[in-house]
N, C-alpha and C. Protein backbone atom coordinates (compact mmCIF):
# COMPACT_ATOMS: atom_id res chain seq x y z
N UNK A 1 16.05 160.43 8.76
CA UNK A 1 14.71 160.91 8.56
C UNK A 1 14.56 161.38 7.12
N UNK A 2 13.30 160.78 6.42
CA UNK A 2 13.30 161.51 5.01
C UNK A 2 12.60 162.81 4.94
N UNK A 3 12.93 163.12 3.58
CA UNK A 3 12.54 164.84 3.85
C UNK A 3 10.68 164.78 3.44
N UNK A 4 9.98 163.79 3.44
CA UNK A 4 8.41 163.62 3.88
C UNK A 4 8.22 163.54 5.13
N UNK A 5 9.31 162.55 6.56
CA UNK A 5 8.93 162.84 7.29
C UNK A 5 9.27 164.20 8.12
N UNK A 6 10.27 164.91 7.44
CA UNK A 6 10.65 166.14 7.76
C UNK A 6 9.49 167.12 7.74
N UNK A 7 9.13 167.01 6.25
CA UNK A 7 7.95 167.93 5.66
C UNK A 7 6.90 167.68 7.02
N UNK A 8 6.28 167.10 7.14
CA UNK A 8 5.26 166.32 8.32
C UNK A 8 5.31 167.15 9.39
N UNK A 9 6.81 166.58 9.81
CA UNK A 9 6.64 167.17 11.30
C UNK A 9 7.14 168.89 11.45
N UNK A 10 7.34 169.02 10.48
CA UNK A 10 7.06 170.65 10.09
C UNK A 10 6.12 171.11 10.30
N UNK A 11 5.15 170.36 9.60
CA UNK A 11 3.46 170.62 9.38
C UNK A 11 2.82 170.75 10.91
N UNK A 12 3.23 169.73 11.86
CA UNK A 12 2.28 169.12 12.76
C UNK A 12 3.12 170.46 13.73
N UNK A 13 4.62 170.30 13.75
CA UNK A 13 4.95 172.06 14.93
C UNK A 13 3.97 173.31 14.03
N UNK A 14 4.14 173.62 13.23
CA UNK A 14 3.57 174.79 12.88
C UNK A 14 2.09 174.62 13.49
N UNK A 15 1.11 173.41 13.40
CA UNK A 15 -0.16 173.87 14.17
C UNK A 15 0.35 173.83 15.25
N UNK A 16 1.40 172.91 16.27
CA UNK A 16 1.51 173.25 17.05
C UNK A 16 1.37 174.98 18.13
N UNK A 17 2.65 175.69 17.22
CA UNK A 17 3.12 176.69 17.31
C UNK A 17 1.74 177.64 17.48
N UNK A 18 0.79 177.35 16.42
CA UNK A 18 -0.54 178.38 16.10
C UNK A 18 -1.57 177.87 17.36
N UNK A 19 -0.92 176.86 17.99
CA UNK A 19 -2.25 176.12 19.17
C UNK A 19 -1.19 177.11 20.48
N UNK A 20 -0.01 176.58 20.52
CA UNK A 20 0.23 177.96 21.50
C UNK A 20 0.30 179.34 21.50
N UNK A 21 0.36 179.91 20.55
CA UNK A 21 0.21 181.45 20.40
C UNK A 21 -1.64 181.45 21.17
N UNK A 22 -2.49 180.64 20.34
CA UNK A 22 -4.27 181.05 21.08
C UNK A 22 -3.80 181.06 22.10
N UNK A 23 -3.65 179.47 22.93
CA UNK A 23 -3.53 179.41 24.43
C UNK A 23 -2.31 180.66 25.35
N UNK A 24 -1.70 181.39 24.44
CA UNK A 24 -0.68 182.29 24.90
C UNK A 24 -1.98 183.70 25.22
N UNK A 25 -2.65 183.68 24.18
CA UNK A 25 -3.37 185.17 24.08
C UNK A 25 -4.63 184.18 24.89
N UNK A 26 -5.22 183.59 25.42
CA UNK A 26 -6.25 183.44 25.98
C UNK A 26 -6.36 182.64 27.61
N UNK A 27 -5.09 182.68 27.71
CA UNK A 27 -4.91 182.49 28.75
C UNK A 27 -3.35 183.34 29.40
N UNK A 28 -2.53 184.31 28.96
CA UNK A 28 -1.51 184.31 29.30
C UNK A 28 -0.68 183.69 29.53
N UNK A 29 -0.50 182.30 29.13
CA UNK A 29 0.42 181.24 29.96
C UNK A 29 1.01 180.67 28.45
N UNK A 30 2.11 180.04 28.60
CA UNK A 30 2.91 179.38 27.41
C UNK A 30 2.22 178.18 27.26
N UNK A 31 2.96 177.33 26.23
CA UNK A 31 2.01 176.27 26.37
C UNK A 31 3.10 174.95 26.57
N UNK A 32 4.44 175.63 26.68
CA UNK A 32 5.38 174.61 26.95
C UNK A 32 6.28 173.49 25.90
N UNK A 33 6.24 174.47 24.17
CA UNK A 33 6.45 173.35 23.47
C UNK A 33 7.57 173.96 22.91
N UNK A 34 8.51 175.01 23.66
CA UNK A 34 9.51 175.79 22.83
C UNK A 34 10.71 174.79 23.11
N UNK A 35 11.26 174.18 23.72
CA UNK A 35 12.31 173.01 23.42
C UNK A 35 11.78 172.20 22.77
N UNK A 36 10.93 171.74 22.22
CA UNK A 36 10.83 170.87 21.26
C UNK A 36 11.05 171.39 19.83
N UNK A 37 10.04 172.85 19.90
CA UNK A 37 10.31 173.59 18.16
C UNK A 37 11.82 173.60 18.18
N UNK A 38 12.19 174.33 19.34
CA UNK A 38 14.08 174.65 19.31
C UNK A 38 14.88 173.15 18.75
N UNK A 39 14.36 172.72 18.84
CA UNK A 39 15.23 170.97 18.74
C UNK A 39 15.28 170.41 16.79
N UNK A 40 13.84 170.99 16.66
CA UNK A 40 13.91 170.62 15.39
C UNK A 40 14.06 171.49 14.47
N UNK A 41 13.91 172.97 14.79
CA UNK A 41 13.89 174.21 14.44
C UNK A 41 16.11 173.58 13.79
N UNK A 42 16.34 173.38 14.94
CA UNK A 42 17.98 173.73 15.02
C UNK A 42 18.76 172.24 14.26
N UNK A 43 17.93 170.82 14.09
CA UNK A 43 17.88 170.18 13.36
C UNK A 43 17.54 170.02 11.93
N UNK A 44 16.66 170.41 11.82
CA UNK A 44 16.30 170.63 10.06
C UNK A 44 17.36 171.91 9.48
N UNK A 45 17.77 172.75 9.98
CA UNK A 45 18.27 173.92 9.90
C UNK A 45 19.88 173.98 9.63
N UNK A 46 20.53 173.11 10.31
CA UNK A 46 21.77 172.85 10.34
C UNK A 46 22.18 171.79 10.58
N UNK A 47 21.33 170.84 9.99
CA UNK A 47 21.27 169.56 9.20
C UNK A 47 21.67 168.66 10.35
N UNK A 48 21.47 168.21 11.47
CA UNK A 48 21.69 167.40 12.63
C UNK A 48 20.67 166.39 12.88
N UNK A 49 21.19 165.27 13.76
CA UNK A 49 20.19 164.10 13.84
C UNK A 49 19.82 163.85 15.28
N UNK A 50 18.52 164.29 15.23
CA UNK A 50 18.21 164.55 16.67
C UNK A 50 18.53 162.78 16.93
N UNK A 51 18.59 162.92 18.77
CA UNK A 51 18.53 161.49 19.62
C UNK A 51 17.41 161.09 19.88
N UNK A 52 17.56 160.15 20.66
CA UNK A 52 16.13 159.59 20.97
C UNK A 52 15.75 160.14 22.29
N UNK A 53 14.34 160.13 22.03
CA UNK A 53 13.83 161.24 23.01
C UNK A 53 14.06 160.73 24.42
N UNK A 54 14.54 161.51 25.62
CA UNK A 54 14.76 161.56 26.82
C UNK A 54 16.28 160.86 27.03
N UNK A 55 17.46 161.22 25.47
CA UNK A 55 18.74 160.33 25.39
C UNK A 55 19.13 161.61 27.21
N UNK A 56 20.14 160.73 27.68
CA UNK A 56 20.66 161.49 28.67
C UNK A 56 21.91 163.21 28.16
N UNK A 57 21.82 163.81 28.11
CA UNK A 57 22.96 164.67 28.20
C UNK A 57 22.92 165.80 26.89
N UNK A 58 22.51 164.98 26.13
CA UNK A 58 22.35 165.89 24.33
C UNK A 58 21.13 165.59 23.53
N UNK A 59 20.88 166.15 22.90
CA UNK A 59 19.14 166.28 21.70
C UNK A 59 19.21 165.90 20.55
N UNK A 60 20.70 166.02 20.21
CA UNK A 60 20.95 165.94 18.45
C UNK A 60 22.71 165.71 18.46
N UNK A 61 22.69 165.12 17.26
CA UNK A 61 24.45 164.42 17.00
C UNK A 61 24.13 165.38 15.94
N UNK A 62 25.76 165.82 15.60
CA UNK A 62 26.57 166.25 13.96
C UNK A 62 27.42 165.23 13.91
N UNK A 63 27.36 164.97 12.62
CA UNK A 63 28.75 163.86 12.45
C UNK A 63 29.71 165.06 11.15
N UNK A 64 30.99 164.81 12.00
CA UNK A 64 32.03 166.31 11.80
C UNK A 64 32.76 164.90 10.73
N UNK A 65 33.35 164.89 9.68
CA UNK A 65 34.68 164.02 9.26
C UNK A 65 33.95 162.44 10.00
N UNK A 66 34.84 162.22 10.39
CA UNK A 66 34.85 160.74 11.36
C UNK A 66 34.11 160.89 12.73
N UNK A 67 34.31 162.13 13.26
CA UNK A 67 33.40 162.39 14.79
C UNK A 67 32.08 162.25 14.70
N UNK A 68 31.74 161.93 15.91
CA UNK A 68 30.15 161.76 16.54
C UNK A 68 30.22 163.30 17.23
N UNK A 69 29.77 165.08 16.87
CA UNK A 69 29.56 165.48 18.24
C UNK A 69 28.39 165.89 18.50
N UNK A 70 28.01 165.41 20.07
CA UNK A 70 26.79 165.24 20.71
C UNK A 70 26.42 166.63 21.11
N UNK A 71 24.83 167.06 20.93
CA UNK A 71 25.18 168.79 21.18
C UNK A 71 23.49 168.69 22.25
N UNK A 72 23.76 169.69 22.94
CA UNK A 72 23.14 169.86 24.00
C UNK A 72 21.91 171.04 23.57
N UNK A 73 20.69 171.42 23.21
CA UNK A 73 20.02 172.16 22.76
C UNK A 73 19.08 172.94 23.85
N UNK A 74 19.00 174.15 23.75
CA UNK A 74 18.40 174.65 24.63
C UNK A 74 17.46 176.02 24.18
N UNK A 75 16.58 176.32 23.95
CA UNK A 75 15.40 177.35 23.24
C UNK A 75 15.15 178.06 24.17
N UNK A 76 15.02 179.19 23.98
CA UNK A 76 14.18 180.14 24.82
C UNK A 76 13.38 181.28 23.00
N UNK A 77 12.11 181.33 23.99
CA UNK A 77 11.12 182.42 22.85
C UNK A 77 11.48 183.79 23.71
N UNK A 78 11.58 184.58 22.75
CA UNK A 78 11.81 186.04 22.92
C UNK A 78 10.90 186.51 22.02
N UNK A 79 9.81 187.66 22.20
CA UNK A 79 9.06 188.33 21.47
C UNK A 79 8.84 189.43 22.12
N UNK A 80 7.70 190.43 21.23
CA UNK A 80 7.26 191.57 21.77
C UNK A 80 8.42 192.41 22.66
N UNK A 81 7.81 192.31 24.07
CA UNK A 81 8.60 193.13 24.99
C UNK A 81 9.38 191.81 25.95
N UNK A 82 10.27 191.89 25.22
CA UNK A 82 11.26 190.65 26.52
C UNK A 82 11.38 191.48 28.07
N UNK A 83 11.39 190.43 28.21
CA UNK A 83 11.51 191.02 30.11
C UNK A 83 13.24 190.64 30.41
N UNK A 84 13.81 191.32 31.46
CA UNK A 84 14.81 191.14 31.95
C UNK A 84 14.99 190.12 32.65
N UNK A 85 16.11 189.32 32.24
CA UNK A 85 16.33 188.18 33.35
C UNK A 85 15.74 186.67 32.73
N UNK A 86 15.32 187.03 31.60
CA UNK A 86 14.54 185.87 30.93
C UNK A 86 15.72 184.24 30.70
N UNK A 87 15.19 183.06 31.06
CA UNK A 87 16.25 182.37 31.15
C UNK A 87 16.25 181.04 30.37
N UNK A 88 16.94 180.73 30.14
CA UNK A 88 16.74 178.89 29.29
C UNK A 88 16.98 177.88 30.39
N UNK A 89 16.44 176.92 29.66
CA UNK A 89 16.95 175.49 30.63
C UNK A 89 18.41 175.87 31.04
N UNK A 90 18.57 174.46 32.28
CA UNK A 90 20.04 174.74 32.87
C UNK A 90 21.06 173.72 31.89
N UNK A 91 21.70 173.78 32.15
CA UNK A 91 22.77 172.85 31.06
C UNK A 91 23.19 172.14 31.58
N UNK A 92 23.15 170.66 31.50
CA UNK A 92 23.28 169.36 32.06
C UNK A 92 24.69 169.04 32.26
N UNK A 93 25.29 169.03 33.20
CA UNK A 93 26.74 168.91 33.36
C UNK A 93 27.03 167.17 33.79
N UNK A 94 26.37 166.36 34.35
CA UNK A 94 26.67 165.39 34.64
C UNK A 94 26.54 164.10 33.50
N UNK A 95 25.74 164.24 32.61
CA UNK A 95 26.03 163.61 31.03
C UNK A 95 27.37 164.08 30.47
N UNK A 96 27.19 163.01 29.34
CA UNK A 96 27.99 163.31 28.32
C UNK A 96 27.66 164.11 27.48
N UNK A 97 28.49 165.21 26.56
CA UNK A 97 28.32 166.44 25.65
C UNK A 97 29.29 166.68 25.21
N UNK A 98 28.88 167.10 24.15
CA UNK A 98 30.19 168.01 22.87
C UNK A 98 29.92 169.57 23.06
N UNK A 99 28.73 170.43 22.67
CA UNK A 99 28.60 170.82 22.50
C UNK A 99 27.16 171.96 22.76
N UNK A 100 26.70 172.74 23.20
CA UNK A 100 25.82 173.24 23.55
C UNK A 100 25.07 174.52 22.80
N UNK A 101 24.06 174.45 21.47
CA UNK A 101 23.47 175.34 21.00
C UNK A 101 22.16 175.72 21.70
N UNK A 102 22.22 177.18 22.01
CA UNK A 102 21.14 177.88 22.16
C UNK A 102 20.60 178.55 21.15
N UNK A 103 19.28 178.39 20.88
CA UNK A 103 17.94 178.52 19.96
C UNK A 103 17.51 179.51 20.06
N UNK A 104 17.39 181.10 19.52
CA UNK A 104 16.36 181.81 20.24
C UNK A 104 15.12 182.15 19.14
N UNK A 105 14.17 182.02 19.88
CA UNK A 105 13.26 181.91 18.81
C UNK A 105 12.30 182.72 19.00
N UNK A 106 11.82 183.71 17.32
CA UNK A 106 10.53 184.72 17.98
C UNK A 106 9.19 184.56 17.78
C-alpha cells in the first residue's frame, strides 16, 4: 500500500470515526466500525500488511527476517466511564495464527 493510499484511508476512518461518535451521542448505540479502525489503527502503526478482507484466522502479516507471522487483531473502545466486564471479539482458534494483538482504543 502506498503512503497516498495510506493517507486516504486515514482520511475516510477519521470521518468515519466522527460519523460514529454523532450516531454514538444521538442514538446511544455504537456504530460498529471499531475492528476495522483497530486493524488499521495497528497496521499503519507498527508497520504490518493487513490480509484480504474476510482471510480466515488473521487481519494482518509482519514479515520478521525470512518469516511470514500471521497476527490475529482484535479492538475494543474504552472511553469515558468503562463499564465492568467490557469484552473483545473471541479469538479464533480453529484457523491458522501466529500471533494475537489487542487494540484498545479511546
Amino acid at each position: 500500500m502506498t503512503q497516498s493510499n495510506l493517507d486516504e484511508i486515514g482520511l475516510a476512518l477519521e470521518m468515519a470515526k466522527e460519523a460514529a461518535r454523532m450516531c454514538r451521542s444521538l442514538t446511544g448505540r455504537p456504530l460498529g466500525i471499531t475492528g476495522e479502525v483497530a486493524e488499521f489503527e495497528a497496521a499503519r502503526l507498527l508497520d504490518l500488511e493487513l490480509a484480504d478482507v474476510r482471510q480466515a484466522g488473521h487481519d494482518a502479516v509482519r514479515h520478521d527476517g525470512g518469516n511470514r507471522v500471521r497476527i490475529q487483531i482484535k479492538g475494543r473502545r474504552i472511553a469515558g466511564d468503562p463499564k465492568p466486564g467490557q469484552r473483545i471479539g473471541g479469538i479464533r482458534f480453529n484457523h491458522d495464527w501466529d500471533r494475537v494483538l489487542i487494540v484498545i482504543l479511546d
